[in-house]
Protein backbone atom coordinates (compact mmCIF):
# COMPACT_ATOMS: atom_id res chain seq x y z
CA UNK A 1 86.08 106.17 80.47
CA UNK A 2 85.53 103.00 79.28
CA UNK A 3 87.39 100.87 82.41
CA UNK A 4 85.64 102.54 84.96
CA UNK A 5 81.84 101.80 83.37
CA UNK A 6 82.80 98.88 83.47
CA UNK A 7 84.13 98.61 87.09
CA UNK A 8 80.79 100.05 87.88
CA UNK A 9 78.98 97.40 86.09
CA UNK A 10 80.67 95.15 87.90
CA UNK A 11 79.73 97.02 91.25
CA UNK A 12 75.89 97.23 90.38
CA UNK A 13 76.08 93.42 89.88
CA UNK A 14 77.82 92.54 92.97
CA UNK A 15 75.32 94.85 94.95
CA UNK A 16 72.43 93.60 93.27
CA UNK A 17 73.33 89.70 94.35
CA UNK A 18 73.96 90.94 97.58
CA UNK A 19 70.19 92.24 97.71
CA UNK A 20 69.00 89.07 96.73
CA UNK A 21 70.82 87.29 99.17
CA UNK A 22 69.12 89.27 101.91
CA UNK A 23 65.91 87.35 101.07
CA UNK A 24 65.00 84.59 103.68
CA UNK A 25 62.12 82.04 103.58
CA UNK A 26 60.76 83.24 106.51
CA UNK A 27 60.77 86.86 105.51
CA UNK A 28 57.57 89.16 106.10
CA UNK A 29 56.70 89.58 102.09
CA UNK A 30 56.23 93.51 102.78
CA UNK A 31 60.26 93.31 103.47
CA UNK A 32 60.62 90.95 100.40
CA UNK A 33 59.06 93.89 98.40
CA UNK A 34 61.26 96.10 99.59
CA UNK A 35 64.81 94.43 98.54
CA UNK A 36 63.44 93.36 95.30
CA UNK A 37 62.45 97.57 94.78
CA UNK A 38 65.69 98.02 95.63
CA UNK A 39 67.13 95.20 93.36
CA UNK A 40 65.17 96.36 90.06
CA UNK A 41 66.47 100.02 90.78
CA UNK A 42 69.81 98.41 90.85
CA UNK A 43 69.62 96.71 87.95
CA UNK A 44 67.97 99.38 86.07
CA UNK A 45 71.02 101.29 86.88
CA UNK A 46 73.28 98.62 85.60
CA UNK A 47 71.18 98.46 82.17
CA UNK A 48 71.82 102.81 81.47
CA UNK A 49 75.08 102.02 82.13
CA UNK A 50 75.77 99.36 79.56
CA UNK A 51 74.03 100.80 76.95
CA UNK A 52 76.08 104.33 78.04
CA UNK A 53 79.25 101.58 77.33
CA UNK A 54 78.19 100.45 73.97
CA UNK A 55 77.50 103.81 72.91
CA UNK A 56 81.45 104.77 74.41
CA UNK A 57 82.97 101.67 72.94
CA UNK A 58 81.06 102.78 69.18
CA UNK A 59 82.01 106.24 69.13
CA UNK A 60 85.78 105.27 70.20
CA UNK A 61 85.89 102.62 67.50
CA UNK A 62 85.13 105.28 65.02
CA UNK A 63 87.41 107.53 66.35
CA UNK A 64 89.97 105.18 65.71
CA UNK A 65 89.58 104.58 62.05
CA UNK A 66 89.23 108.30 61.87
CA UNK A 67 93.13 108.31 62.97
CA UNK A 68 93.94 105.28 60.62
CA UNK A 69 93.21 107.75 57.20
CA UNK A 70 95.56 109.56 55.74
CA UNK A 71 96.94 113.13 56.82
CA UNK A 72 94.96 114.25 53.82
CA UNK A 73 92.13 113.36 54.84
CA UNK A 74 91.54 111.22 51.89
CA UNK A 75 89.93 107.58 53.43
CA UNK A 76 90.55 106.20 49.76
CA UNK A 77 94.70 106.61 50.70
CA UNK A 78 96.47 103.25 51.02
CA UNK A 79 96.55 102.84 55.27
CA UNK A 80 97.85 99.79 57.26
CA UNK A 81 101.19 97.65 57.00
CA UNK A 82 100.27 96.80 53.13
CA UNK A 83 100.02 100.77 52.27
CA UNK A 84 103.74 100.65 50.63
CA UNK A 85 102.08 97.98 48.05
CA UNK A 86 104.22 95.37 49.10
CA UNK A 87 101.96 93.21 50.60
CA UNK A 88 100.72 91.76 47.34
CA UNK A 89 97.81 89.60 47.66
CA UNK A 90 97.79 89.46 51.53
CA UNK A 91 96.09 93.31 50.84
CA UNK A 92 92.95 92.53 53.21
CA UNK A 93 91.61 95.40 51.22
CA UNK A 94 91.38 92.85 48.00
CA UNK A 95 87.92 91.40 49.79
CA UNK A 96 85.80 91.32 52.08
CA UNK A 97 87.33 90.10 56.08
CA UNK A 98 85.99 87.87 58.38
CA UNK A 99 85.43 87.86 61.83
CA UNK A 100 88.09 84.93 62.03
CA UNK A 101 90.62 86.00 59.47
CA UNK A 102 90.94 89.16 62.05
CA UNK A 103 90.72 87.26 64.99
CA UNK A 104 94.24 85.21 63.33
CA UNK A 105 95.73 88.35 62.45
CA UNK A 106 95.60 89.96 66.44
CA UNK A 107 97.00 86.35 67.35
CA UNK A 108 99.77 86.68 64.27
CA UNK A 109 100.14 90.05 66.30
CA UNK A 110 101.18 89.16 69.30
CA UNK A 111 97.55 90.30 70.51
CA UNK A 112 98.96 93.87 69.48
CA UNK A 113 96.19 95.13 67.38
CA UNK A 114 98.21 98.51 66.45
CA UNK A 115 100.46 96.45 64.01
CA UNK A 116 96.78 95.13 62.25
CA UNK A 117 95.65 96.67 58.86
CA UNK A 118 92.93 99.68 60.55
CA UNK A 119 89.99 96.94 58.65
CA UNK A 120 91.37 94.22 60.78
CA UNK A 121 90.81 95.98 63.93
CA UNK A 122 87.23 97.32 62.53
CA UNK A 123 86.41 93.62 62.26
CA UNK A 124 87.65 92.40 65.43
CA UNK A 125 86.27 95.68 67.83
CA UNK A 126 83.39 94.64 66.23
CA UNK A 127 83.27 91.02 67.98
CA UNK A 128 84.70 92.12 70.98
CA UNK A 129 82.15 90.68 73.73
CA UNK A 130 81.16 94.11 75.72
CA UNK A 131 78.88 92.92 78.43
CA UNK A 132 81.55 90.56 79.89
CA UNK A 133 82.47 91.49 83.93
CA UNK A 134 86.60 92.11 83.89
CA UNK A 135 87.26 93.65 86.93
CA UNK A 136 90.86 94.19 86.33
CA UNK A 137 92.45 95.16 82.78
CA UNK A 138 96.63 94.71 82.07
CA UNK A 139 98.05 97.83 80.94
CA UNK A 140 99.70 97.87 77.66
CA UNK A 141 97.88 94.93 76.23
CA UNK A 142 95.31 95.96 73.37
CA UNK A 143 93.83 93.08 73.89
CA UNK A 144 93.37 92.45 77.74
CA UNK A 145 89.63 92.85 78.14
CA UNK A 146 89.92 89.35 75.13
CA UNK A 147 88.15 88.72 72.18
CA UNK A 148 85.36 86.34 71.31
CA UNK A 149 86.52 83.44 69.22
CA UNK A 150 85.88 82.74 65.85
CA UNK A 151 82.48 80.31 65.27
CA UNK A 152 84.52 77.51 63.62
CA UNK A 153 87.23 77.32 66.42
CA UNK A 154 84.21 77.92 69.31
CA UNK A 155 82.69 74.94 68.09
CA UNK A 156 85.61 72.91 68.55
CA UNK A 157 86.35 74.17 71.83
CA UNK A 158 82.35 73.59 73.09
CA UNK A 159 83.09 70.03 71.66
CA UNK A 160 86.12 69.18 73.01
CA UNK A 161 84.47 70.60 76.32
CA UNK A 162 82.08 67.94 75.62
CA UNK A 163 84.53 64.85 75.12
CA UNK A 164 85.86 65.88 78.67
CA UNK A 165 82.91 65.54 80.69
CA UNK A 166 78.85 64.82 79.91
CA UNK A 167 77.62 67.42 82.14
CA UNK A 168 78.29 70.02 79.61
CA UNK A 169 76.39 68.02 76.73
CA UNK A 170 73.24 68.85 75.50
CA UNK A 171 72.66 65.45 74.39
CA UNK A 172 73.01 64.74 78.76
CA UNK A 173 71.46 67.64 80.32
CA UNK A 174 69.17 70.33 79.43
CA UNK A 175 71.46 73.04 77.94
CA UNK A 176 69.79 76.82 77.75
CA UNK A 177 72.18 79.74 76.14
CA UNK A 178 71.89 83.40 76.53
CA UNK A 179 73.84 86.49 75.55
CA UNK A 180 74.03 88.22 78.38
CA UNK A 181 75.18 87.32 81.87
CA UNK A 182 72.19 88.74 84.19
CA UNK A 183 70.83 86.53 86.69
CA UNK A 184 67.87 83.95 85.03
CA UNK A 185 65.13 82.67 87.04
CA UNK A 186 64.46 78.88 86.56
CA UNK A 187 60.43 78.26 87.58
CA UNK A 188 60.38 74.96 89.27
CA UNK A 189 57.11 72.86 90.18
CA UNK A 190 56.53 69.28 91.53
CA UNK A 191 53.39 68.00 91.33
CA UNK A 192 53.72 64.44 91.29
CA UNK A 193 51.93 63.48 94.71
CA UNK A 194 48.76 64.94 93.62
CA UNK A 195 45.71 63.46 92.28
CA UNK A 196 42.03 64.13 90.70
CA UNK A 197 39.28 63.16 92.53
CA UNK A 198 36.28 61.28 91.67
CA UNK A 199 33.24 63.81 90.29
CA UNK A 200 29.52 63.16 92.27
CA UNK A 201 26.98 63.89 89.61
CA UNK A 202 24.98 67.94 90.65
CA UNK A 203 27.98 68.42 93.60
CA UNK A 204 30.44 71.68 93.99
CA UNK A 205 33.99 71.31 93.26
CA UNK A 206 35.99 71.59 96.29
CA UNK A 207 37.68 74.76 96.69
CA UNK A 208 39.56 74.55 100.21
CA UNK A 209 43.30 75.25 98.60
CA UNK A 210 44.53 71.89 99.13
CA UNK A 211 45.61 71.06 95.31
CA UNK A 212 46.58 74.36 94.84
CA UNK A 213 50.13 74.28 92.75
CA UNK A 214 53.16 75.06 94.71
CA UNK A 215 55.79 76.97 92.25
CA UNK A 216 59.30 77.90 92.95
CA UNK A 217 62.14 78.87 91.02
CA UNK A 218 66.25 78.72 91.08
CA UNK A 219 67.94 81.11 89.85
CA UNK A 220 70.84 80.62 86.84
CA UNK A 221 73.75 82.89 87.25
CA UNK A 222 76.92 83.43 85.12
CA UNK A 223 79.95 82.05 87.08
CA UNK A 224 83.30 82.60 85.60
CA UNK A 225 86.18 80.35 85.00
CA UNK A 226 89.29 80.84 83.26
CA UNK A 227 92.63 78.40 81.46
CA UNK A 228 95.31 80.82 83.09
CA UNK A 229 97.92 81.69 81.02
CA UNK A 230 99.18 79.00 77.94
CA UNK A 231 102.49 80.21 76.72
CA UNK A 232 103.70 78.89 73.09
CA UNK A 233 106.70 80.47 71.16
CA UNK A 234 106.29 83.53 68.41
CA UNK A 235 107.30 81.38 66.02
CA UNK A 236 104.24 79.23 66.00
CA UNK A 237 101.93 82.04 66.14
CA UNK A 238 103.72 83.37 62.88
CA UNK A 239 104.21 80.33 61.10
CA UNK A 240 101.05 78.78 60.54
CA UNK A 241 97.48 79.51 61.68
CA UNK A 242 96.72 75.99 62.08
CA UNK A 243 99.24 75.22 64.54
CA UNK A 244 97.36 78.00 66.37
CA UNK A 245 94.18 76.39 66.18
CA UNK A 246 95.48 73.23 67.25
CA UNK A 247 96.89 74.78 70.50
CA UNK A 248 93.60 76.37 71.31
CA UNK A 249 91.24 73.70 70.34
CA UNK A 250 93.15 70.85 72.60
CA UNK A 251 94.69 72.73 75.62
CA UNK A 252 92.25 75.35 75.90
CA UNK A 253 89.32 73.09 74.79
CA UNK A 254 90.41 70.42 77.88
CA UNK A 255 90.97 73.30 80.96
CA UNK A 256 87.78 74.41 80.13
CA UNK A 257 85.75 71.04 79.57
CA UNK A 258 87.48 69.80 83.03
CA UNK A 259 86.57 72.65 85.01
CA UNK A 260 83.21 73.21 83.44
CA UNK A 261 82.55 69.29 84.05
CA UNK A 262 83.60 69.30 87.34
CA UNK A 263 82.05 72.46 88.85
CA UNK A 264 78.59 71.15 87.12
CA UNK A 265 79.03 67.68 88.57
CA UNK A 266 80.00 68.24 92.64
CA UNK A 267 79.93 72.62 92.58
CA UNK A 268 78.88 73.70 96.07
CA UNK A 269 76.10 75.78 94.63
CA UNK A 270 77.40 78.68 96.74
CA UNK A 271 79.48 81.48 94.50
CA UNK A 272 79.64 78.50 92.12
CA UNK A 273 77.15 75.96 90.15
CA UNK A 274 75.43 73.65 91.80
CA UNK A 275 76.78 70.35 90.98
CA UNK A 276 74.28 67.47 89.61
CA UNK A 277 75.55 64.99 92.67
CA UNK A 278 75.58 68.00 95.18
CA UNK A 279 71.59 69.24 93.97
CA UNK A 280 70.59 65.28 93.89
CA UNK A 281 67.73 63.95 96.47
CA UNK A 282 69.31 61.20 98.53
CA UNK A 283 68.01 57.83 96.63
CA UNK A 284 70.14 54.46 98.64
CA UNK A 285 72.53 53.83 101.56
CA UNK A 286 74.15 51.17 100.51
CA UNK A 287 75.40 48.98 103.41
CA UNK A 288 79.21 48.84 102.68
CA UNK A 289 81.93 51.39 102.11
CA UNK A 290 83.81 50.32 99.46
CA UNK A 291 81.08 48.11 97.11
CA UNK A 292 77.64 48.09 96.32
CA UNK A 293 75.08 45.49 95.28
CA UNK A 294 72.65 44.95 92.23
CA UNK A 295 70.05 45.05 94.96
CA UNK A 296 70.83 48.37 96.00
CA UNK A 297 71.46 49.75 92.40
CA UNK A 298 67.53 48.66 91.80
CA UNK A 299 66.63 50.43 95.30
CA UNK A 300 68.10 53.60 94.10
CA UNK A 301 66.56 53.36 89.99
CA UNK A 302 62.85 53.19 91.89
CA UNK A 303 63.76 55.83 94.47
CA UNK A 304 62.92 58.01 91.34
CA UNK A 305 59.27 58.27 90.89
CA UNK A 306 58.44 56.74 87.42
CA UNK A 307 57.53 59.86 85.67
CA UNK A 308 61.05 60.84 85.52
CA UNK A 309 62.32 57.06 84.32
CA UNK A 310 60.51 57.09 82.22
CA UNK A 311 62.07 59.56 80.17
CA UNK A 312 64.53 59.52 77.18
CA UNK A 313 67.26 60.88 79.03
CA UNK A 314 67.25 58.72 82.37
CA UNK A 315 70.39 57.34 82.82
CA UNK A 316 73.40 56.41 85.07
CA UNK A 317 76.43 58.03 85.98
CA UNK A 318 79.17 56.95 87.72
CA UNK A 319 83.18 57.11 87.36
CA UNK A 320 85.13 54.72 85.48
CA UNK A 321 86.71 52.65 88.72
CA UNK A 322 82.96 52.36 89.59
CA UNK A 323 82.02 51.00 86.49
CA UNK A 324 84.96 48.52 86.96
CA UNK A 325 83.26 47.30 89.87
CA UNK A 326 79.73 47.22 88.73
CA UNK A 327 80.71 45.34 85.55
CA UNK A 328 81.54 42.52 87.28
CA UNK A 329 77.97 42.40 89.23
CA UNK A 330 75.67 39.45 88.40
CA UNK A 331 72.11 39.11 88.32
CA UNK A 332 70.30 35.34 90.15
CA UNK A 333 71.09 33.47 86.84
CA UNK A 334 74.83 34.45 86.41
CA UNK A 335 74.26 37.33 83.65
CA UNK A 336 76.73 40.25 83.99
CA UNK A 337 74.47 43.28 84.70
CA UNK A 338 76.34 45.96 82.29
CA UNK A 339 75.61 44.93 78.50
CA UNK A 340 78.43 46.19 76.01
CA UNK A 341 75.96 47.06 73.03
CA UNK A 342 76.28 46.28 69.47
CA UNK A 343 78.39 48.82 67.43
CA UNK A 344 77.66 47.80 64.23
CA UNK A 345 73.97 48.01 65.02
CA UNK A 346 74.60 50.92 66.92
CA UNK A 347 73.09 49.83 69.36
CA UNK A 348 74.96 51.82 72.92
CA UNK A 349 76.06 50.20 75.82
CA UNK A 350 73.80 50.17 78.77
CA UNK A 351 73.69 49.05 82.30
CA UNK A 352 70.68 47.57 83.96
CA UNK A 353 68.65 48.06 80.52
CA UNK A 354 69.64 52.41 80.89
CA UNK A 355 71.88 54.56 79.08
CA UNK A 356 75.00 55.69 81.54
CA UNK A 357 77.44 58.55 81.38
CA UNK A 358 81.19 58.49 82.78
CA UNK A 359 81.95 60.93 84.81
CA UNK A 360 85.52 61.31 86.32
CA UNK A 361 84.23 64.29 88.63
CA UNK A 362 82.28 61.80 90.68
CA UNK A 363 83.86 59.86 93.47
CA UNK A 364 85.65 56.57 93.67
CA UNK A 365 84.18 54.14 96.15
CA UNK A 366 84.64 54.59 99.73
CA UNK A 367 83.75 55.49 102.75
CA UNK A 368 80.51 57.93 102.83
CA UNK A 369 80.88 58.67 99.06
CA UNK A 370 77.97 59.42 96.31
CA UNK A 371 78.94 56.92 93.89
CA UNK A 372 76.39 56.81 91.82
CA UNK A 373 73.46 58.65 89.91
CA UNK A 374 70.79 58.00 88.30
CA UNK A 375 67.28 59.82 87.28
CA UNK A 376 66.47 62.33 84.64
CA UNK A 377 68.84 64.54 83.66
CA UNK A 378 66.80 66.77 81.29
CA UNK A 379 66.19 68.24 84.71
CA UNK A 380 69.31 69.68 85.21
CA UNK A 381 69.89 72.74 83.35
CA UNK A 382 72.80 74.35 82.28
CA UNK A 383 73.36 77.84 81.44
CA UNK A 384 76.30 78.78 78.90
CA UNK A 385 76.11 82.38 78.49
CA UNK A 386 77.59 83.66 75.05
CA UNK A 387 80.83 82.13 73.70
CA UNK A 388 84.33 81.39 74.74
CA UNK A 389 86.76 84.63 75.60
CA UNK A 390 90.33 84.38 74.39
CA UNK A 391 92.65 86.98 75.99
CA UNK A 392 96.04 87.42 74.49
CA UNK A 393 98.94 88.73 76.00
CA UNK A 394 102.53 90.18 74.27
CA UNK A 395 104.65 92.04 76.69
CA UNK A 396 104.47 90.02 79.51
CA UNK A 397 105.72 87.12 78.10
CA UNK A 398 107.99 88.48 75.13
CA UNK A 399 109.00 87.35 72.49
CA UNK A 400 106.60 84.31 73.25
CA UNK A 401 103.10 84.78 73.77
CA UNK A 402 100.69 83.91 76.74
CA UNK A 403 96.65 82.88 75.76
CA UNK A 404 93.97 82.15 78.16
CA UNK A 405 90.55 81.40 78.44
CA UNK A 406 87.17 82.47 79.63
CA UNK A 407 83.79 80.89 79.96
CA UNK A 408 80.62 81.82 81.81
CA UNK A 409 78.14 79.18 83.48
CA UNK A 410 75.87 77.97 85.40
CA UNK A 411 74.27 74.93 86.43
CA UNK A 412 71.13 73.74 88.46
CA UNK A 413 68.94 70.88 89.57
CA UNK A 414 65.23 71.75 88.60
CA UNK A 415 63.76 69.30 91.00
CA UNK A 416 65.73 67.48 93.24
CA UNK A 417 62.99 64.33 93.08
CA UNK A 418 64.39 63.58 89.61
CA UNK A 419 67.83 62.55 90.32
CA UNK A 420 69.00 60.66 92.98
CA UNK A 421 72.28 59.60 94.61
CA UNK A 422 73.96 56.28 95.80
CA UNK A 423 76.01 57.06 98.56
CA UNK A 424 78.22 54.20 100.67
CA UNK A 425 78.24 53.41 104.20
CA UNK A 426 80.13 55.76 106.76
CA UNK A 427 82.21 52.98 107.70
């Protein structure tokens, strides 16, 4: 019952982004209304049918700690793998369980949640994410459709996602989270080239529509990417729960920081994000293919209108093997361009008087390449829906055990005015 609302969850979805895909620019608005009918009827649909899940997924959690009490009937009877009394002070029962002491024992488990004490697996069905789109489940693995993980190890994974790319910083971009997955509308505006006029004392104000705001919008979905599998030996799932952590928090932590880095930095925008250097307004040619110029590096920082410089988080971003070449630019007087800052001031490196990121998603110099951004990045927005998944898998891989990763994004340029790109010569 519970599989196939979810596979049609997952069909709503995929027909509702196909309605919205129907819709042109150039589309009579009386067919516009039409498809986006049809789209809200959709997605009302796909709203009865989630809450139909939660109510499912709640009555068959308390089914199952109806089967974990005794024959008797008696709930106070001793249940779980501690019921003999030879668990001593492990006895979960002894106080009250957390979300992540439960989440350690299903990994302790193999991912096998029958072998938990029945509160263990009241915790963790409790945190299980429901809304998430799996479109395939593994047979005899408990814990296929994954489990969210634990707030102190999803903050180290969102960090180390960090440390492996700026694109998914907060402190870099504009970072928006929300629980569910449903596409998000981004309103967009650019109002820059107009002005106020001058008032004539007793006149009318003009009213011929030709300052009349323009809005837009972009639309934020929920792409998903996963780790694949990381195997590691039973052993080190049983021995200590640190060693556990440590796995997750570096390999999984990296996968996902690379590929959320690099799909927000060059993503095509189409059934993916859309990259920072693919949404970016062209800024500077410069006139070779494999170097660039302090001239042209000033061309492209006032290609962006000063509004948007002007703000605390303009910067620059390039690649490291850029930066190697840039560093070693000089202005008329002989002065290396790229300052190294003062760390015990803490005062941050900057380059032509900005703040810059290093990004390794971005390309190397060369022939027809975008080398180089800069503008304000507050403007790009980036949607993290919910937390990390962790999916844990026994059988398949016995006696070791296989983990892997989910995460759900998005990413978009607001306006593309506010970044621009260096890109070299063709050849």
């Amino acid at each position: 019952m519970l599989k196939e609302l979810r596979e049609k969850m997952a069909r709503l979805l995929t027909q509702a982004r196909a309605k919205l895909d129907e819709i042109t620019d150039d589309m009579e608005e009386s067919r516009v209304a039409e498809i986006e009918t049809e789209y809200e009827r959709i997605m009302a649909e796909h709203d009865a049918t989630e809450r139909k899940l939660e109510q499912q997924t709640r009555l068959a959690a308390a089914e199952a700690r109806a089967r974990d009490f005794d024959n008797s009937g008696d709930p106070r009877a001793p249940q779980g793998r501690n019921a003999s009394g030879d668990g001593g002070g492990d006895d979960p029962s002894d106080g009250e369980i957390s979300y992540r002491d439960a989440f350690h024992a299903m990994l302790r488990a193999g991912g096998d949640v029958s072998e938990m004490d029945p509160r263990e697996r009241e915790v963790l069905r409790a945190g299980v994410q429901q809304d998430a789109e799996f479109r395939a489940q593994t047979a005899g693995s408990n814990a296929a459709g994954g489990y969210t993980v634990p707030t102190e190890l999803s903050a180290v994974l969102i960090e180390t996602m960090a440390m492996w790319g700026p694109m998914y910083d907060e402190d870099v971009c504009t970072v928006v989270t929300t629980s569910g997955g449903n596409a998000w509308d981004l309103p967009t505006v650019d109002d820059t080239g107009v002005n106020a006029e001058a008032h004539t004392e007793g006149a009318a104000l003009t009213d011929d529509g030709g300052k009349d705001v323009t809005f837009g919008k972009k639309t934020l979905n929920a792409y998903v990417f996963d780790t694949e599998f990381i195997k590691f030996s039973m052993e080190l799932a049983s021995d200590s729960i640190f060693n556990i952590e440590t796995v997750l928090d570096k390999l999984l932590g990296k996968r996902l920081g690379r590929i959320a880095n690099s799909q927000l930095t060059i993503g095509t925008g189409s059934g993916a994000p859309n990259g920072i250097v693919t949404a970016s307004g062209l800024g500077k040619t410069a006139a070779a293919t494999g170097a660039i110029t302090f001239d042209e590096i000033i061309d492209l920082e006032h290609s962006v209108d000063p509004a948007y410089r002007q703000s605390p988080k303009a910067r620059y971003m390039f690649n490291d093997s850029t930066l190697n070449a840039v560093r070693k630019l000089k202005d008329g007087d002989g002065n290396y361009l790229w300052q190294m800052g003062d760390v015990q001031k803490g005062t941050p490196g900057s380059f032509n008087g900005k703040p810059y990121s290093i990004n390794q998603a971005m390309d190397s110099l060369g022939a027809a390449k975008k080398v180089m951004l800069f503008g304000d990045f507050s403007e790009y927005y980036v949607r993290k829906v919910g937390d990390p998944i962790i999916g844990v898998m026994r059988e398949r891989f016995w006696p070791n055990l296989g983990i892997a990763g989910l995460v759900r994004f998005d990413g978009e340029l607001g306006d593309s005015a506010a970044v621009k790109h260096l890109i070299t010569a063709a050849s």
